[in-house]
PDB file of N, CA and C in Angstrom:
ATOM      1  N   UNK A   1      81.094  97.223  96.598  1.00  0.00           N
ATOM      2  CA  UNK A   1      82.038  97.464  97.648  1.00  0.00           C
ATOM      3  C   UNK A   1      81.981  98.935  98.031  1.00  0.00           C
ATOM      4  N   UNK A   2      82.246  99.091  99.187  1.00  0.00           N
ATOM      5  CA  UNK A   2      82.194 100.436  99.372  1.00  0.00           C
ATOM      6  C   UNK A   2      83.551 100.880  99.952  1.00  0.00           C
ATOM      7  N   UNK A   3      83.684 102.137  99.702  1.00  0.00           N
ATOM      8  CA  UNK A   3      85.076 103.045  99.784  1.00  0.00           C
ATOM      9  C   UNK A   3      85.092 104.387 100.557  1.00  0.00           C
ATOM     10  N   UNK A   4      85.945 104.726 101.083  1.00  0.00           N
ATOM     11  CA  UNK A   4      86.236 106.157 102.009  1.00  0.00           C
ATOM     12  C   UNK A   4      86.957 107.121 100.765  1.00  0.00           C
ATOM     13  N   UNK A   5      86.306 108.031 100.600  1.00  0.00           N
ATOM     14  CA  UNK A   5      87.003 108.960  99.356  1.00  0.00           C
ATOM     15  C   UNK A   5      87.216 110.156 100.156  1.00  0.00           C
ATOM     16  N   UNK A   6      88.723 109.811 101.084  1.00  0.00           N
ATOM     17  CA  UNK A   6      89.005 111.441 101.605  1.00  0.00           C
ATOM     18  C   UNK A   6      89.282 112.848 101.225  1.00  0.00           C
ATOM     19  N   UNK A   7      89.005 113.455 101.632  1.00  0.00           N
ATOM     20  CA  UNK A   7      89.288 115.316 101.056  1.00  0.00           C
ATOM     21  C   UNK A   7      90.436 115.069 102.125  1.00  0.00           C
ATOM     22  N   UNK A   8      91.549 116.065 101.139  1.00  0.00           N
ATOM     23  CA  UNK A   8      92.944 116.561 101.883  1.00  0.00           C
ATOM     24  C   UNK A   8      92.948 117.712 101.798  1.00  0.00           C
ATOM     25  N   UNK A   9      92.628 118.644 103.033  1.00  0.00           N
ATOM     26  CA  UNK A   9      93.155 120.286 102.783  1.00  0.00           C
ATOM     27  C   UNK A   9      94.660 120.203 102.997  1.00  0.00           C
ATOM     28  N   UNK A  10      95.105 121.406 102.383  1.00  0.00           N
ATOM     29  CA  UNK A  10      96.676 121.998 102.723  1.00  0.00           C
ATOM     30  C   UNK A  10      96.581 123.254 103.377  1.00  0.00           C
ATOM     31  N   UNK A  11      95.488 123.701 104.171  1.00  0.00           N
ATOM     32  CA  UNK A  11      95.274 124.876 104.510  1.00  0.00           C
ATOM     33  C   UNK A  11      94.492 125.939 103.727  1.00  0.00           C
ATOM     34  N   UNK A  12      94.373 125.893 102.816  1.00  0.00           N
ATOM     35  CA  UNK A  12      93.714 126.788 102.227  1.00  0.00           C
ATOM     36  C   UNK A  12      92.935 127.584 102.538  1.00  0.00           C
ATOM     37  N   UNK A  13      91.683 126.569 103.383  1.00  0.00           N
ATOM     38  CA  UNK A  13      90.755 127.327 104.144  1.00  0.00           C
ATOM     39  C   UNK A  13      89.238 126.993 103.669  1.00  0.00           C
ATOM     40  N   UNK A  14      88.529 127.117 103.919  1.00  0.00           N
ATOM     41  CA  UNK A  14      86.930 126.724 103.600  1.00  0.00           C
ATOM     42  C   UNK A  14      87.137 126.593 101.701  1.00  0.00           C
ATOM     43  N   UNK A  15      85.692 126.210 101.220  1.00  0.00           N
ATOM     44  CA  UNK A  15      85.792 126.135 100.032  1.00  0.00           C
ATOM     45  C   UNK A  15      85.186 127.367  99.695  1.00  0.00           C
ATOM     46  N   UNK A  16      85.624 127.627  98.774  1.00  0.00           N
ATOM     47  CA  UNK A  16      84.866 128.893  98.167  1.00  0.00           C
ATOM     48  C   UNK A  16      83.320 129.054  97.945  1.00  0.00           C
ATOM     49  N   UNK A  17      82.636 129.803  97.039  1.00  0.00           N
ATOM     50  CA  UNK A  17      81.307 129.174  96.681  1.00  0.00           C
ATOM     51  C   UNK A  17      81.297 128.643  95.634  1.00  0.00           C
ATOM     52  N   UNK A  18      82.333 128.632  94.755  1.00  0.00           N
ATOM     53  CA  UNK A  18      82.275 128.010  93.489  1.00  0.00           C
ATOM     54  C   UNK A  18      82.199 126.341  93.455  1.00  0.00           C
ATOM     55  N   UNK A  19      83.696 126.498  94.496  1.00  0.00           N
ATOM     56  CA  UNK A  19      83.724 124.912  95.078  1.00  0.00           C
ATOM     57  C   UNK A  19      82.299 124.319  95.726  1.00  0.00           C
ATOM     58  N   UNK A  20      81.564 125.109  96.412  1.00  0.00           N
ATOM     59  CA  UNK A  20      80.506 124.727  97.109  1.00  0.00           C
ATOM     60  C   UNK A  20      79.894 124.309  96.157  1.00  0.00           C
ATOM     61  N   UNK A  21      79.669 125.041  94.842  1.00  0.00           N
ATOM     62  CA  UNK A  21      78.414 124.572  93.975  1.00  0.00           C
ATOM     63  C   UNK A  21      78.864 123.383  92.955  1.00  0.00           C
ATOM     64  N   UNK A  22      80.684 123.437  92.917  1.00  0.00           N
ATOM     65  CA  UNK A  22      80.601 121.945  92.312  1.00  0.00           C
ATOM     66  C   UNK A  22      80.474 120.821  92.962  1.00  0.00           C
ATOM     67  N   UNK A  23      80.617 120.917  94.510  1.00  0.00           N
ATOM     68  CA  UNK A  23      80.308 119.697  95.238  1.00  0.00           C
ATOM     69  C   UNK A  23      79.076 119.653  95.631  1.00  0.00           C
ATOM     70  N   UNK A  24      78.007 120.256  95.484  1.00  0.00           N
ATOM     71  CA  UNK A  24      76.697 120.315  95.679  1.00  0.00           C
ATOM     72  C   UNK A  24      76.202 119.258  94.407  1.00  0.00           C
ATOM     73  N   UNK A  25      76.967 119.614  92.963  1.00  0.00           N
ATOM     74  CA  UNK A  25      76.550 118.958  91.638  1.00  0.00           C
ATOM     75  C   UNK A  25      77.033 117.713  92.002  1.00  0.00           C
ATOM     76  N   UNK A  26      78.232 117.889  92.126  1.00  0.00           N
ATOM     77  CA  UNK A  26      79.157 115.857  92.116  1.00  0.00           C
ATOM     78  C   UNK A  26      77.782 115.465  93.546  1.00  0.00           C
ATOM     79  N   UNK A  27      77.541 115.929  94.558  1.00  0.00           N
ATOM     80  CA  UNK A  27      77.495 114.807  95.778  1.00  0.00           C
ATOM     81  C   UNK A  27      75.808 114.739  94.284  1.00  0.00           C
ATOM     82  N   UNK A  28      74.986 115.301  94.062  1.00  0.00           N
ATOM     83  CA  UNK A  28      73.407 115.295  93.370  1.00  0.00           C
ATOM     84  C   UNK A  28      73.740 114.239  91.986  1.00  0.00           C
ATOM     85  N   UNK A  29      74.654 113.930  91.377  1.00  0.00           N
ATOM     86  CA  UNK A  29      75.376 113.026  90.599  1.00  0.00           C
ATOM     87  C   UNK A  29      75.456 111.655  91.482  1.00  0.00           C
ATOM     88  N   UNK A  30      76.267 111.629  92.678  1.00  0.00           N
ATOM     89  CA  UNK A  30      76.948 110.667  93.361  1.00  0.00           C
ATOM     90  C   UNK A  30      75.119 109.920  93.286  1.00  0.00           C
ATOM     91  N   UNK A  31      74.162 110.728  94.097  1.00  0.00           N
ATOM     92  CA  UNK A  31      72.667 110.169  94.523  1.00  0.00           C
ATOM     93  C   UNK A  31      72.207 109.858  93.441  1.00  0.00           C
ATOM     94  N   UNK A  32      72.120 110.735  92.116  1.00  0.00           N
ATOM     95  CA  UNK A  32      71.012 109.993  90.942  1.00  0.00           C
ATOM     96  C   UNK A  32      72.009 108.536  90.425  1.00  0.00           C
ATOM     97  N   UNK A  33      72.831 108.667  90.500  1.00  0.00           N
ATOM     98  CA  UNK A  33      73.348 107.300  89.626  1.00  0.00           C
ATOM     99  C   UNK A  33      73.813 106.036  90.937  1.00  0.00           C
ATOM    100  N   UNK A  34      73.594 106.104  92.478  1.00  0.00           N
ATOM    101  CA  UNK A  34      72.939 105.147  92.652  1.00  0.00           C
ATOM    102  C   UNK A  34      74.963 104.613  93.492  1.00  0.00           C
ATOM    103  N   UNK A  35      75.819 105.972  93.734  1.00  0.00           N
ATOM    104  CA  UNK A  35      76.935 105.422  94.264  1.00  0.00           C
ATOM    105  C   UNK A  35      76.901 106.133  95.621  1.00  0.00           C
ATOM    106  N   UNK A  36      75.935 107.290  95.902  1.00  0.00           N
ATOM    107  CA  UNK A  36      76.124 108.112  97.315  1.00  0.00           C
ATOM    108  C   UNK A  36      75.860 106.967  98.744  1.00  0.00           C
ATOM    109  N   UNK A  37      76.250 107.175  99.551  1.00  0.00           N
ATOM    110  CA  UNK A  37      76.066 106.269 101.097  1.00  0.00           C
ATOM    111  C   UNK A  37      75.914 107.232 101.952  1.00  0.00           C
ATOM    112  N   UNK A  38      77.064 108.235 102.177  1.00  0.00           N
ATOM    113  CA  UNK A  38      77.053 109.027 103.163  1.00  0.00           C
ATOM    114  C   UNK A  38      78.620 110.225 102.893  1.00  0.00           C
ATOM    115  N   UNK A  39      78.630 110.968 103.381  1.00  0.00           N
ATOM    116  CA  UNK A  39      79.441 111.937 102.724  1.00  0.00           C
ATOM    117  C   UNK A  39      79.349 113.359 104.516  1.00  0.00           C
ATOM    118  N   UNK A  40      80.347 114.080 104.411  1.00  0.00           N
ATOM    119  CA  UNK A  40      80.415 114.718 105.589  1.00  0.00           C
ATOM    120  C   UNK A  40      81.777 115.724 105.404  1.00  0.00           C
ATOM    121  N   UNK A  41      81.494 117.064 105.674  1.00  0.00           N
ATOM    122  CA  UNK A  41      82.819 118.099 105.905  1.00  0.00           C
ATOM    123  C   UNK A  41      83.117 118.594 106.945  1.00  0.00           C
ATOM    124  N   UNK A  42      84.715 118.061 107.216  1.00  0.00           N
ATOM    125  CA  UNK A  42      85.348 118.655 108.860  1.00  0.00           C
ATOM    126  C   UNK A  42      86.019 119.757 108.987  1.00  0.00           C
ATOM    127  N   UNK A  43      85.707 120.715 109.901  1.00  0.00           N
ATOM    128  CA  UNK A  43      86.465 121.966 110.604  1.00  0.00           C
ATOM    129  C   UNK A  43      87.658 121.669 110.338  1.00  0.00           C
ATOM    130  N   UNK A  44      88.346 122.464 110.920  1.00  0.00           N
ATOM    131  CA  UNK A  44      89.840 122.490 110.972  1.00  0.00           C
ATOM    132  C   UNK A  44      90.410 121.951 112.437  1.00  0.00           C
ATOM    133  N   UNK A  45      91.512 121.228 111.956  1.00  0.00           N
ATOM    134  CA  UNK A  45      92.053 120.533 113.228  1.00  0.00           C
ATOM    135  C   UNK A  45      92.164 120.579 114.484  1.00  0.00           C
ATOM    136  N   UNK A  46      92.270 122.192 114.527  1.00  0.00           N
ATOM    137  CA  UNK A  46      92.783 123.245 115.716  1.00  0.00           C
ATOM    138  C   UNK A  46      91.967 122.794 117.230  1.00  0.00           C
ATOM    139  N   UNK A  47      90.612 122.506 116.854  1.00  0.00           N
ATOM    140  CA  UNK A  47      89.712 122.556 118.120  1.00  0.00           C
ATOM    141  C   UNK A  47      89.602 120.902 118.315  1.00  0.00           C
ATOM    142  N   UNK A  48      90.481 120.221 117.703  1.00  0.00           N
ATOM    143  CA  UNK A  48      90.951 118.713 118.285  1.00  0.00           C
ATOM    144  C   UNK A  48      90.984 118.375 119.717  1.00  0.00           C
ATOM    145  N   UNK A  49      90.745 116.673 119.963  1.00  0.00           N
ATOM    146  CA  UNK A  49      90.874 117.041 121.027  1.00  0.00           C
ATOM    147  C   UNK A  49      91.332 115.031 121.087  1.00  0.00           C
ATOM    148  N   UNK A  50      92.267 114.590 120.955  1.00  0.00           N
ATOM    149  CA  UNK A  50      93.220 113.126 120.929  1.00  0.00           C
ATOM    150  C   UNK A  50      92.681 112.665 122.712  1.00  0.00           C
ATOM    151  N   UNK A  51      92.023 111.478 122.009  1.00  0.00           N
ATOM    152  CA  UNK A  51      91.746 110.285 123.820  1.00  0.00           C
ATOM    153  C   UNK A  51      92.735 109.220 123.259  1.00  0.00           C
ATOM    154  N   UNK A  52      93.412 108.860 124.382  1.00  0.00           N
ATOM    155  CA  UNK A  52      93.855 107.434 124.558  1.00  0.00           C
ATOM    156  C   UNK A  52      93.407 106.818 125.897  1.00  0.00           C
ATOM    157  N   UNK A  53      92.855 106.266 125.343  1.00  0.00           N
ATOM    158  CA  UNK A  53      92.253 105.410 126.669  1.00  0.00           C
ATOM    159  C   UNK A  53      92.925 103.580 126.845  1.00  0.00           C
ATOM    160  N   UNK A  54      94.318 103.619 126.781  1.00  0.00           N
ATOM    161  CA  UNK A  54      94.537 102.228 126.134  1.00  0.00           C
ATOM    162  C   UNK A  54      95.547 101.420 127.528  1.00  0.00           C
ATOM    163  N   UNK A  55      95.700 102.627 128.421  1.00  0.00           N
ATOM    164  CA  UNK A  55      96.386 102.215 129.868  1.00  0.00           C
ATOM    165  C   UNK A  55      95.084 102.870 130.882  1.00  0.00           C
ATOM    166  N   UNK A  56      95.932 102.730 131.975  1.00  0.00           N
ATOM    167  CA  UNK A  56      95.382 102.637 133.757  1.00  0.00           C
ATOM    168  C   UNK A  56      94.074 104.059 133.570  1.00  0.00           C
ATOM    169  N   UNK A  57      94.380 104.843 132.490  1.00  0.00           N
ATOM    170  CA  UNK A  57      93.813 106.297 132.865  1.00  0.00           C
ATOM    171  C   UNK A  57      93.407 106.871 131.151  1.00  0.00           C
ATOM    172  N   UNK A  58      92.150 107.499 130.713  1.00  0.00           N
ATOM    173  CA  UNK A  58      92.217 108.227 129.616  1.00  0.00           C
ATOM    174  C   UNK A  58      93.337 109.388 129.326  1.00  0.00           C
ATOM    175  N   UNK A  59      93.730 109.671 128.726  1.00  0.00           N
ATOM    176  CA  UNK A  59      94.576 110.594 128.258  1.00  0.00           C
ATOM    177  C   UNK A  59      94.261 111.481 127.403  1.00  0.00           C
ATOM    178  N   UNK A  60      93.530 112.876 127.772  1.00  0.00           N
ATOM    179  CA  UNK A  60      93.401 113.866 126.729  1.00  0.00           C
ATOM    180  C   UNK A  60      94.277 114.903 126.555  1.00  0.00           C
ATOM    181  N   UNK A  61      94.774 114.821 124.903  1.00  0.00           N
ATOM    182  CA  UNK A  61      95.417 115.719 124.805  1.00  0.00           C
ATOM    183  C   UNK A  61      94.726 116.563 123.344  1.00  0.00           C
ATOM    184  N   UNK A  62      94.666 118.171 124.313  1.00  0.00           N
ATOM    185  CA  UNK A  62      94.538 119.147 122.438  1.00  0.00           C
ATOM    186  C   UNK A  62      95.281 119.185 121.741  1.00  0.00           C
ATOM    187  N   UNK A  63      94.576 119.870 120.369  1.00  0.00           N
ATOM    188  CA  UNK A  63      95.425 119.388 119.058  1.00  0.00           C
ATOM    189  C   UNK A  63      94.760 118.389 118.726  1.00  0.00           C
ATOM    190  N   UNK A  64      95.625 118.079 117.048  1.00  0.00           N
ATOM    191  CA  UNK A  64      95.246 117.233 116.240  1.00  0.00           C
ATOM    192  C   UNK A  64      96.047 116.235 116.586  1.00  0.00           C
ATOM    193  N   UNK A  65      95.972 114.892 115.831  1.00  0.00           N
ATOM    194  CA  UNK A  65      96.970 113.746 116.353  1.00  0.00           C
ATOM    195  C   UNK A  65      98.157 114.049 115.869  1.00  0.00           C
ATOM    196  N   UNK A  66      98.131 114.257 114.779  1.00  0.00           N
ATOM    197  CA  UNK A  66      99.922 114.768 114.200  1.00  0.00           C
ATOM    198  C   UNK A  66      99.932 116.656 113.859  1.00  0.00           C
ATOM    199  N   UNK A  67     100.814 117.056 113.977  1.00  0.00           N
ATOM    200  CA  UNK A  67     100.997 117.957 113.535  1.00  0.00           C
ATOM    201  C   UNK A  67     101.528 118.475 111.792  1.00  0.00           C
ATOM    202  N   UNK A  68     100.428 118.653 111.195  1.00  0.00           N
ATOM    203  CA  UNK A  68     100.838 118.584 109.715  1.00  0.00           C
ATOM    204  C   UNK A  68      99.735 120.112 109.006  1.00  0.00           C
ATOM    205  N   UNK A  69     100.396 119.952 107.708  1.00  0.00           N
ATOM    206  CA  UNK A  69      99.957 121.063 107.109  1.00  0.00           C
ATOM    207  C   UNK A  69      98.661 120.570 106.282  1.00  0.00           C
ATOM    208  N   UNK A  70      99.028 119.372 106.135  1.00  0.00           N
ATOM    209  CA  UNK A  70      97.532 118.741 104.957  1.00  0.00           C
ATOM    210  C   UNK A  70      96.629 118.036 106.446  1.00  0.00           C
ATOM    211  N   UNK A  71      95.913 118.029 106.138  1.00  0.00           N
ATOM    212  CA  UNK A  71      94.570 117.550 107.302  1.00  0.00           C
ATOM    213  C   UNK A  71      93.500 117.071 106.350  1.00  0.00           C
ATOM    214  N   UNK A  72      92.741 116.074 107.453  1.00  0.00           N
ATOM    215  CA  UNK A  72      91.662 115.276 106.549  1.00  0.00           C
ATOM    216  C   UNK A  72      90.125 116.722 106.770  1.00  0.00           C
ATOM    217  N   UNK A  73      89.917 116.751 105.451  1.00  0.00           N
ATOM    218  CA  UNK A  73      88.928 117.879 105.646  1.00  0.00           C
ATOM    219  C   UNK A  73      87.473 117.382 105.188  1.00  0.00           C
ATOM    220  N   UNK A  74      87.268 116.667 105.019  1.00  0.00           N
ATOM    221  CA  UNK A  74      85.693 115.591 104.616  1.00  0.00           C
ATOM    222  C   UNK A  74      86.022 114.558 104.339  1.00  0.00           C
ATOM    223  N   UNK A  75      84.848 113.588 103.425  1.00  0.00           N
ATOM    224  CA  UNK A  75      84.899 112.561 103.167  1.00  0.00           C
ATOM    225  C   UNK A  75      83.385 111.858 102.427  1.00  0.00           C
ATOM    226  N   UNK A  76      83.420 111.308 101.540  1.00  0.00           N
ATOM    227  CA  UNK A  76      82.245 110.855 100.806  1.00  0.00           C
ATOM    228  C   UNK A  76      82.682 108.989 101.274  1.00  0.00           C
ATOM    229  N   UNK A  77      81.713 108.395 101.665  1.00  0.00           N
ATOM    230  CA  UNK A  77      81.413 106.933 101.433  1.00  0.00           C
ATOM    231  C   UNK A  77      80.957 106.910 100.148  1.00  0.00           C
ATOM    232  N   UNK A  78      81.323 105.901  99.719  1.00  0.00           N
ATOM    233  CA  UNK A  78      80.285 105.516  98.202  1.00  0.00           C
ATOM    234  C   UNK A  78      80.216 103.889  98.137  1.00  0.00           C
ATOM    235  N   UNK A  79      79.177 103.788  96.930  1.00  0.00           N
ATOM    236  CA  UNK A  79      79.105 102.410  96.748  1.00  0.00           C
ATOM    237  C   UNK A  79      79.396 102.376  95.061  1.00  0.00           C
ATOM    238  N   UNK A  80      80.641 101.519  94.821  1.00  0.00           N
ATOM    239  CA  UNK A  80      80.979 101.488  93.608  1.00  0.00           C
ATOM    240  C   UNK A  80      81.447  99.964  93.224  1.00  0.00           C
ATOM    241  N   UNK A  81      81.264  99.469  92.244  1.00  0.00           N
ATOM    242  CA  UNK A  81      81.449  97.978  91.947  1.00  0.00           C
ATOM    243  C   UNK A  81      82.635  97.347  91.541  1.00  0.00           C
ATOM    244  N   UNK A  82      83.719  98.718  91.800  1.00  0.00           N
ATOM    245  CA  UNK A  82      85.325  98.195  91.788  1.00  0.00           C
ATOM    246  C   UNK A  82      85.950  99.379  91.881  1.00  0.00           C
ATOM    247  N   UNK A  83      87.109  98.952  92.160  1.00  0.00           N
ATOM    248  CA  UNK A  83      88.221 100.320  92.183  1.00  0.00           C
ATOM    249  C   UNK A  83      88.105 101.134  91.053  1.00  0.00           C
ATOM    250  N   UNK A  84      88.321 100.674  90.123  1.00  0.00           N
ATOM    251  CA  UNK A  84      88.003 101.736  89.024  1.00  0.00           C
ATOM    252  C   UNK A  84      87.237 102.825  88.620  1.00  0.00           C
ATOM    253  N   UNK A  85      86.241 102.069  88.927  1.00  0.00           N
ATOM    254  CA  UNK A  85      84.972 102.921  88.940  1.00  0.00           C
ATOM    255  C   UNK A  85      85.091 104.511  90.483  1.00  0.00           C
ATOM    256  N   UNK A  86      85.312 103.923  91.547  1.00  0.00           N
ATOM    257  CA  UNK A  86      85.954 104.621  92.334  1.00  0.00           C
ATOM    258  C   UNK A  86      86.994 105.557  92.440  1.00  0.00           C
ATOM    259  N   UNK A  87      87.606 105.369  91.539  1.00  0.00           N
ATOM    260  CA  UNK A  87      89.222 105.936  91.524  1.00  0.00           C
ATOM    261  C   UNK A  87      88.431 107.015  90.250  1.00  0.00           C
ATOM    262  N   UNK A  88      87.749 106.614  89.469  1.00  0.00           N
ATOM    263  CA  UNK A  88      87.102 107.984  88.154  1.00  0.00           C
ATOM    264  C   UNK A  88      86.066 108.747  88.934  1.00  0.00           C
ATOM    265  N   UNK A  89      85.339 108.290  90.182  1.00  0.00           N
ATOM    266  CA  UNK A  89      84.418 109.182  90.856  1.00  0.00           C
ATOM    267  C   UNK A  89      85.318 109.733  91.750  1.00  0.00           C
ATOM    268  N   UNK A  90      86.523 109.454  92.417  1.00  0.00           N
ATOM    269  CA  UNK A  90      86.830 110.329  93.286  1.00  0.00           C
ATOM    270  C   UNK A  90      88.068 111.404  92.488  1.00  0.00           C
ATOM    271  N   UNK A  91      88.284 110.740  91.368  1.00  0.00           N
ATOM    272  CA  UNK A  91      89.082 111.925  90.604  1.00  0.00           C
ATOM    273  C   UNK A  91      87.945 113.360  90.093  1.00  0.00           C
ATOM    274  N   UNK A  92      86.553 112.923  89.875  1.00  0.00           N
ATOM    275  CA  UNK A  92      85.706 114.248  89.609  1.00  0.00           C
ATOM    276  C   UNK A  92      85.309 114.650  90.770  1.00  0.00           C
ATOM    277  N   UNK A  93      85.806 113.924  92.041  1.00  0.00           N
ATOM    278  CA  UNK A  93      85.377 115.003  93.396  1.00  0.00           C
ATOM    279  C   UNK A  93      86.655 115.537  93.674  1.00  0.00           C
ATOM    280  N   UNK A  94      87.843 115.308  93.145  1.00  0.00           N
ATOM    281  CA  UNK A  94      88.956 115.765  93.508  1.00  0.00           C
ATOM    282  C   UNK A  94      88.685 117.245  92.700  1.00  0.00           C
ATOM    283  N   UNK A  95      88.618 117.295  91.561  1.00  0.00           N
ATOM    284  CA  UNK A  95      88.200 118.198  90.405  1.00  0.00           C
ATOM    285  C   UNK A  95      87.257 119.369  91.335  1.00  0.00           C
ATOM    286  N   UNK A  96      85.491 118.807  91.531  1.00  0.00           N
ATOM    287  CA  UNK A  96      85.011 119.570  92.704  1.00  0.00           C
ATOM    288  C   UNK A  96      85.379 120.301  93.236  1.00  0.00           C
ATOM    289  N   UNK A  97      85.894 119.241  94.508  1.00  0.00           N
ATOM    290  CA  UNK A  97      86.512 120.699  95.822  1.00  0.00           C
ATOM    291  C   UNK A  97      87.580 120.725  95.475  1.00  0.00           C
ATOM    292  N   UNK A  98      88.193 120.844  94.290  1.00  0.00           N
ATOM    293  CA  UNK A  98      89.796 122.086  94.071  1.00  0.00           C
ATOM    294  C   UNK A  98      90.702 120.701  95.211  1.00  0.00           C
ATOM    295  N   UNK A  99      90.466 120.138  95.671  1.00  0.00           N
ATOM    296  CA  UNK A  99      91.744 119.366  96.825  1.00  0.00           C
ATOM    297  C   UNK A  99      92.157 117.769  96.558  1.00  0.00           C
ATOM    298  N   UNK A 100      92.959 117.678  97.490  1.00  0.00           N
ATOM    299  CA  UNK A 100      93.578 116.146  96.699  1.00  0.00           C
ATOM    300  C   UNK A 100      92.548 115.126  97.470  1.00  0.00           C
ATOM    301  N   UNK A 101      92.561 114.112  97.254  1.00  0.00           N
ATOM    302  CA  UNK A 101      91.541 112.934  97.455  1.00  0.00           C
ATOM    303  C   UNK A 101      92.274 111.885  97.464  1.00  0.00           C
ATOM    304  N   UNK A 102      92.050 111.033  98.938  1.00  0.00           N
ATOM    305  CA  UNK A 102      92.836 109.880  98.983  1.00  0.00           C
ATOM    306  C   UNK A 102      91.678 108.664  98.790  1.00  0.00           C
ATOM    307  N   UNK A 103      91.660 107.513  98.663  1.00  0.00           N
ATOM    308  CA  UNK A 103      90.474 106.114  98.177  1.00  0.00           C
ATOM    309  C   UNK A 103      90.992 105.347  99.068  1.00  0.00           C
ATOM    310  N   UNK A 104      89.897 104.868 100.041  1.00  0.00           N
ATOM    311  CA  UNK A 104      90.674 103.342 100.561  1.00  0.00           C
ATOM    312  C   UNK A 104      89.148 102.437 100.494  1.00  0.00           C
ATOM    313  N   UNK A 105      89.464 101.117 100.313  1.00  0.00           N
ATOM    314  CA  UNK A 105      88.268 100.218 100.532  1.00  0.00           C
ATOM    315  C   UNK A 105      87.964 100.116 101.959  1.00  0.00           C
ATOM    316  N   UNK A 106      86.634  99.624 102.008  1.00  0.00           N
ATOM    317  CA  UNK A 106      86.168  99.381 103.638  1.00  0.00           C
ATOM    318  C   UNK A 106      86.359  97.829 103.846  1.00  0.00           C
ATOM    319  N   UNK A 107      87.009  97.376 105.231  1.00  0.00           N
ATOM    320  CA  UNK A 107      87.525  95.656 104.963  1.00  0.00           C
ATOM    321  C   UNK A 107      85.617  95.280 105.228  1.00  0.00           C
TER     322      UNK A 107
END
């Protein structure tokens, strides 16, 4: 099954290099043992830019969709053979980049 293992910033700000080099190790871990898919790190909210396209006319508005202090700041896909297993790999990427990590399955 595969899973969305989000990064939560609180602002902090980029990762350090330390952080860089433990998520360089976890994602080179994630690939040799056969759970990596795809994985990706996002800017900061600021240069957002919200479409609704769901009436008569698109609607762009700047900014992020909500206004908050924690923001989604990456994200690893993985392939893992149950929650468990998932929930112990995204607790050592939480460890990694220093930030909190949310898990959801893909339907």
């Amino acid at each position: 099954m595969q899973y969305l293992v989000s990064v939560i910033d609180d602002g902090t700000g980029p990762a350090t290099p330390t952080e860089d080099a433990a998520i360089d190790v976890f994602n080179d871990r994630l690939r040799d043992e056969g759970y990596w898919v795809f994985a990706g790190g996002l800017g900061s909210p600021d240069p957002a830019t919200v479409i609704d396209n769901r009436g008569d006319e698109a609607v762009f508005t700047d900014g992020p969709f909500v206004e908050s202090k924690e923001y989604l700041a990456g994200f690893w896909i993985i392939e893992a053979p149950d929650l468990d297993v998932a929930l112990k790999l995204a607790a050592e990427g939480s460890k990694a980049c220093n930030r909190k990590i949310e898990v959801r399955p893909f339907l």
